[in-house]
N, C-alpha and C. Protein backbone atom coordinates (compact mmCIF):
# COMPACT_ATOMS: atom_id res chain seq x y z
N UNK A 1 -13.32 -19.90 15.72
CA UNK A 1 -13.54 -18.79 14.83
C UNK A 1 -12.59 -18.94 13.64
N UNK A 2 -13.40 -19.02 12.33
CA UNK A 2 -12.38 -19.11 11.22
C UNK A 2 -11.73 -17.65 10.86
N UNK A 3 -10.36 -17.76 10.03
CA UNK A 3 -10.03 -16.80 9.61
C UNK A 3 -10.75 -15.42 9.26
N UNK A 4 -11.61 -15.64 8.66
CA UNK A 4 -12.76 -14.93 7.87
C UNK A 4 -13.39 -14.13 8.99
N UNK A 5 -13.75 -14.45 9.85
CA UNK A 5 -14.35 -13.88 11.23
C UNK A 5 -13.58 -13.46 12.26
N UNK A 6 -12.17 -13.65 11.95
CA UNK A 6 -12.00 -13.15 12.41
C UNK A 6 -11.37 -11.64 12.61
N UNK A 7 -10.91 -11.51 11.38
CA UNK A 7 -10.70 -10.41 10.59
C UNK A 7 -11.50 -9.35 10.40
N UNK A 8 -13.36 -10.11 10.22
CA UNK A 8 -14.45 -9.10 10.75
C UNK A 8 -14.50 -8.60 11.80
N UNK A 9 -13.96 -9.65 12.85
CA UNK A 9 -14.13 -8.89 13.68
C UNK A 9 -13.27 -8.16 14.55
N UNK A 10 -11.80 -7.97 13.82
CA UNK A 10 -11.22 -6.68 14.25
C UNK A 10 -11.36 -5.69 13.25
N UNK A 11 -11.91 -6.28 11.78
CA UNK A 11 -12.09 -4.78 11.18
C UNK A 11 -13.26 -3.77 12.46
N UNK A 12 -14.25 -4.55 13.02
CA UNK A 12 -15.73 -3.76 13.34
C UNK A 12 -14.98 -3.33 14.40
N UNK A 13 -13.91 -4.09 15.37
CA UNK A 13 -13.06 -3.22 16.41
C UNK A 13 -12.75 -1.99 16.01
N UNK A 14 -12.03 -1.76 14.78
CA UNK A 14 -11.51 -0.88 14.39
C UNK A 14 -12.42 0.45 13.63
N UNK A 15 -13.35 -0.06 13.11
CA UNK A 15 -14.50 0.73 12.71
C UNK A 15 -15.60 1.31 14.26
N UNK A 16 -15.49 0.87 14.86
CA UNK A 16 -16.17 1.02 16.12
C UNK A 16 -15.09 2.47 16.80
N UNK A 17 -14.12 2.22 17.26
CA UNK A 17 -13.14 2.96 17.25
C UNK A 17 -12.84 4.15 16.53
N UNK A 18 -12.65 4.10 15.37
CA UNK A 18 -12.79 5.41 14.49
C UNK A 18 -14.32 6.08 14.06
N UNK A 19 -15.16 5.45 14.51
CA UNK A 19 -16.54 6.36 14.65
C UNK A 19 -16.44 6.88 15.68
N UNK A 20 -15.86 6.46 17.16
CA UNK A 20 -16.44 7.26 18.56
C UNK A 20 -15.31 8.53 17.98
N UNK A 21 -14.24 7.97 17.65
CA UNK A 21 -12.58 9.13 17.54
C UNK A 21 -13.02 10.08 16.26
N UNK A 22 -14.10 9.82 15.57
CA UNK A 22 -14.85 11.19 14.30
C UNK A 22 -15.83 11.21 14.17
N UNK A 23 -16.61 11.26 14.63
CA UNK A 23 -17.66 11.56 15.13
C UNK A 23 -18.62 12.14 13.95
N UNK A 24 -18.28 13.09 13.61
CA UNK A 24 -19.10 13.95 12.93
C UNK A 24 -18.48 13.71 11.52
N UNK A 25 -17.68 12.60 11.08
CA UNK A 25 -16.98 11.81 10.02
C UNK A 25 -17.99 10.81 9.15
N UNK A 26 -17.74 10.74 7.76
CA UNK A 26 -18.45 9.54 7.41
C UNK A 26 -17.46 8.57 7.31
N UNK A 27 -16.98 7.10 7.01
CA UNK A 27 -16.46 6.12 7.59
C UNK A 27 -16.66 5.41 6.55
N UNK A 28 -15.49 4.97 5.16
CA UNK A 28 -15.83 4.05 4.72
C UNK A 28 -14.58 2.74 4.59
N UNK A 29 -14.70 1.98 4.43
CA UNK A 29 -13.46 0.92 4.79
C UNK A 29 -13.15 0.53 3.46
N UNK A 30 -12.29 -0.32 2.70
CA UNK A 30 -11.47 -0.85 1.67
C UNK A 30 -11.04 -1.90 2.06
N UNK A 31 -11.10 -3.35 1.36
CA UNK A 31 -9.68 -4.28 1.68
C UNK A 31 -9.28 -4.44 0.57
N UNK A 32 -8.00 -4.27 0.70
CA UNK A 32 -7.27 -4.71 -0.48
C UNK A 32 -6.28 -6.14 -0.43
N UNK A 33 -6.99 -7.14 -0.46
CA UNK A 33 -6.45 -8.12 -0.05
C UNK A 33 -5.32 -8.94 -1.14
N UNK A 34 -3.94 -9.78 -0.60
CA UNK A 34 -3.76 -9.74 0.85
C UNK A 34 -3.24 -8.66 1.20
N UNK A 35 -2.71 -6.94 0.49
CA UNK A 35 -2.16 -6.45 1.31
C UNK A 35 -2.53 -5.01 2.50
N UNK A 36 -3.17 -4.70 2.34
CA UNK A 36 -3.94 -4.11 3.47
C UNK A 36 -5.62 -3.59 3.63
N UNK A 37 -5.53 -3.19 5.05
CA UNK A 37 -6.65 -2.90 5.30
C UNK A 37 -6.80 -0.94 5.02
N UNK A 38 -8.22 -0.43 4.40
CA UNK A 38 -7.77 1.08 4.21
C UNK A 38 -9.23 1.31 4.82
N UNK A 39 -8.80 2.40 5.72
CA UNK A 39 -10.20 2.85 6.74
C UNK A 39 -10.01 4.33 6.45
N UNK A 40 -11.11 5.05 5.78
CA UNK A 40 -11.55 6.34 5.10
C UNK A 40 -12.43 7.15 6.22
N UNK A 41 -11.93 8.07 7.10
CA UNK A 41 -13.03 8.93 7.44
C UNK A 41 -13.03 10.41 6.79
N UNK A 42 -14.45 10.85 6.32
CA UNK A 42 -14.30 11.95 5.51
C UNK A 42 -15.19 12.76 6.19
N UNK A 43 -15.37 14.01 6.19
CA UNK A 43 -16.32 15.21 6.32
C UNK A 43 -16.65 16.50 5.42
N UNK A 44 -16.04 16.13 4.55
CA UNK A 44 -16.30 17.01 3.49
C UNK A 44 -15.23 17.93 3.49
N UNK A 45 -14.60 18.23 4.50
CA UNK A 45 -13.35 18.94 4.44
C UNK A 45 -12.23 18.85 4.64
N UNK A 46 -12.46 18.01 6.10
CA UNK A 46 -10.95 16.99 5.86
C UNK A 46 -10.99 15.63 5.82
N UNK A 47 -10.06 14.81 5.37
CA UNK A 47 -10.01 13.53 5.34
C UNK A 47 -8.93 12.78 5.46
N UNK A 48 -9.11 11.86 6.46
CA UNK A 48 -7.93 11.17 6.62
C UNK A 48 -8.09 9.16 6.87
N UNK A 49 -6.43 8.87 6.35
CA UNK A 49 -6.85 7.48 6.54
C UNK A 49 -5.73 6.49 7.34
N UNK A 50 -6.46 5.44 7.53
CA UNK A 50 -5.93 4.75 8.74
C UNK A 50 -5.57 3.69 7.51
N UNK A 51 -4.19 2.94 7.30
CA UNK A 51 -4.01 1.53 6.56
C UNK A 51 -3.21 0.76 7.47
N UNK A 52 -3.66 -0.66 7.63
CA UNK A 52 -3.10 -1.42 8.32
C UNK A 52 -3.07 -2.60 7.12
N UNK A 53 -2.02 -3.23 7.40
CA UNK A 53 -1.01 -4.51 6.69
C UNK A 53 -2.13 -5.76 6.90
N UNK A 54 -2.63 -6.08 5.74
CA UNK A 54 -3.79 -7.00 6.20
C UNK A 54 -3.35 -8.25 7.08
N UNK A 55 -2.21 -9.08 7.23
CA UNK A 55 -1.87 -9.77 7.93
C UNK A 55 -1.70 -9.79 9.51
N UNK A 56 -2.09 -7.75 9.75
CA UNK A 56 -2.01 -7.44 11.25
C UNK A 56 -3.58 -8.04 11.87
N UNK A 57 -4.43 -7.94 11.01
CA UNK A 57 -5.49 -8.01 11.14
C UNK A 57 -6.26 -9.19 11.69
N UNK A 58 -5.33 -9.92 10.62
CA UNK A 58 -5.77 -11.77 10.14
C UNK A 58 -4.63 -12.27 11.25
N UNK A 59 -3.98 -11.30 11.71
CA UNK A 59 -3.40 -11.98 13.25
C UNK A 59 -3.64 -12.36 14.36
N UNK A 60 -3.64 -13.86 14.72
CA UNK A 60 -4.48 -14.37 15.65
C UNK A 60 -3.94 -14.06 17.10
N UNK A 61 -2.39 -13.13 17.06
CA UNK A 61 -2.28 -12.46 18.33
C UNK A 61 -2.44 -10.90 18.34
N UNK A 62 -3.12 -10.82 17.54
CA UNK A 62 -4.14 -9.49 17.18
C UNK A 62 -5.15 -9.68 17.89
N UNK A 63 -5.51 -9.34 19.15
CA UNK A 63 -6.98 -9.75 20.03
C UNK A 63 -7.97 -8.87 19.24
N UNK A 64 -8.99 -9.44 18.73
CA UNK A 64 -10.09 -9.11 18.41
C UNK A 64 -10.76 -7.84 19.54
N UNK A 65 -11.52 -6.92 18.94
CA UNK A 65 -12.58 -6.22 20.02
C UNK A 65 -11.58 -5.56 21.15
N UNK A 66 -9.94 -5.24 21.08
CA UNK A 66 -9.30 -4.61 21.99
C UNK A 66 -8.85 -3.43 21.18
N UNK A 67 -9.63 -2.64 21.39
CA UNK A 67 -9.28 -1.10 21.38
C UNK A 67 -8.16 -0.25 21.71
N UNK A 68 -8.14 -1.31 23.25
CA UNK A 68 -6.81 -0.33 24.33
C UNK A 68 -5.55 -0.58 23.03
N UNK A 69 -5.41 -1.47 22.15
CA UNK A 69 -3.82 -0.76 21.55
C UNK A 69 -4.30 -0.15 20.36
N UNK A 70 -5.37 0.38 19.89
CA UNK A 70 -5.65 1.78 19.46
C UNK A 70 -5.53 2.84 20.33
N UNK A 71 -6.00 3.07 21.72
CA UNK A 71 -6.13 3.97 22.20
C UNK A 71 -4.63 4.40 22.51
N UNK A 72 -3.61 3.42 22.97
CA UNK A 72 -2.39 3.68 23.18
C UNK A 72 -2.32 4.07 22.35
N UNK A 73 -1.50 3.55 21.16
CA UNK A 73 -1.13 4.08 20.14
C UNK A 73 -1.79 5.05 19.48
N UNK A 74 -2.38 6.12 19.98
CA UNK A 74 -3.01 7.20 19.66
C UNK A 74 -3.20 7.29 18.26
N UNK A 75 -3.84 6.21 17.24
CA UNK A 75 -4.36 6.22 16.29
C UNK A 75 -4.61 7.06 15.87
N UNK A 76 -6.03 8.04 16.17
CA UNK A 76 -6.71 8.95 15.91
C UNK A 76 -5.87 9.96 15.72
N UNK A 77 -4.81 10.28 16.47
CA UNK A 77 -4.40 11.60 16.48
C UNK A 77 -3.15 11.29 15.69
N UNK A 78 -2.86 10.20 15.68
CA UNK A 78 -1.43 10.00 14.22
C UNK A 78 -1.79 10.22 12.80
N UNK A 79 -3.23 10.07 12.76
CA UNK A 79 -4.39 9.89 11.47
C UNK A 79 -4.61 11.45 11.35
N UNK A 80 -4.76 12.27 12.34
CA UNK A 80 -4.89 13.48 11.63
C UNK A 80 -3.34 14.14 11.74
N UNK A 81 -2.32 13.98 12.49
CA UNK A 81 -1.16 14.63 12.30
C UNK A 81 -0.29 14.57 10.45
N UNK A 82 -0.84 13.09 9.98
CA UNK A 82 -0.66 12.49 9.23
C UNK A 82 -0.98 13.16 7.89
N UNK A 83 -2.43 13.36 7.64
CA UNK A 83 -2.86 14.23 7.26
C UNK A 83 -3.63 13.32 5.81
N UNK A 84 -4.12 14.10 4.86
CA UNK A 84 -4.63 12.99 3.78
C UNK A 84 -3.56 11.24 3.14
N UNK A 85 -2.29 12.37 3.45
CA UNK A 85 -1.28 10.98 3.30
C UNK A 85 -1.34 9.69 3.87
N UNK A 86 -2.05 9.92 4.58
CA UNK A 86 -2.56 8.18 5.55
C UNK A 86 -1.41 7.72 6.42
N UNK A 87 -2.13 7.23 7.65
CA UNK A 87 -1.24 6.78 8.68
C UNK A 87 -1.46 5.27 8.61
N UNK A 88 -0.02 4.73 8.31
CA UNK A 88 0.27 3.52 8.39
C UNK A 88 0.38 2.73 9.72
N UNK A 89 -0.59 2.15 10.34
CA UNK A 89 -0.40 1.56 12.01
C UNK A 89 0.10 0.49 12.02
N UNK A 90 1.35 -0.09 12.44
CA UNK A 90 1.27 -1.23 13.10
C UNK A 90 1.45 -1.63 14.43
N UNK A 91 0.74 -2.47 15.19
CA UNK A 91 0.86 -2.22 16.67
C UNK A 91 2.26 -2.90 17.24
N UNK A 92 2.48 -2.49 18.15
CA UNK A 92 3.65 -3.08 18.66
C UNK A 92 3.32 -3.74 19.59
N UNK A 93 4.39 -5.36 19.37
CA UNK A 93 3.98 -6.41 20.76
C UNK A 93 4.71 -6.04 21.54
């Protein structure tokens, strides 16, 4: 898997993830490459955002399609404690 794919495919981890965690959210993503990733969920009333360091992403001990260190790291709920100011994630090894 080249770089390129693989990065898709923890962004869609991560987009997969913040659709089940907002549900009733619309969902739009940003890269701002190289320096991060910006994940937008909106509802018209509140909105909040998830940015991760694009190099967390493009990290090949970044397992692709593993959720569980979103779910630990209670993403979702740092993203709304956070508030429009955006929650900066980085996971911890």
């Amino acid at each position: 898997m080249d770089n390129t794919s693989w990065i898709e495919t923890n962004v869609e981890m991560v987009v997969s993830y913040l659709t089940k965690e907002f549900e009733t959210f619309v969902l739009s993503y940003r890269a701002d490459r190289p320096l991060t990733h910006t994940f937008t969920v909106d509802n018209g009333k509140k909105q909040f955002q998830l940015i991760i360091e694009w190099r967390t992403l493009a990290d090949r001990n970044f397992p692709p399609t593993n959720i569980d260190l979103l779910v630990k790291s209670n993403v979702a709920g740092e993203m709304r404690l956070h508030g429009e100011k955006g929650y900066y994630w980085t996971p911890s090894t």
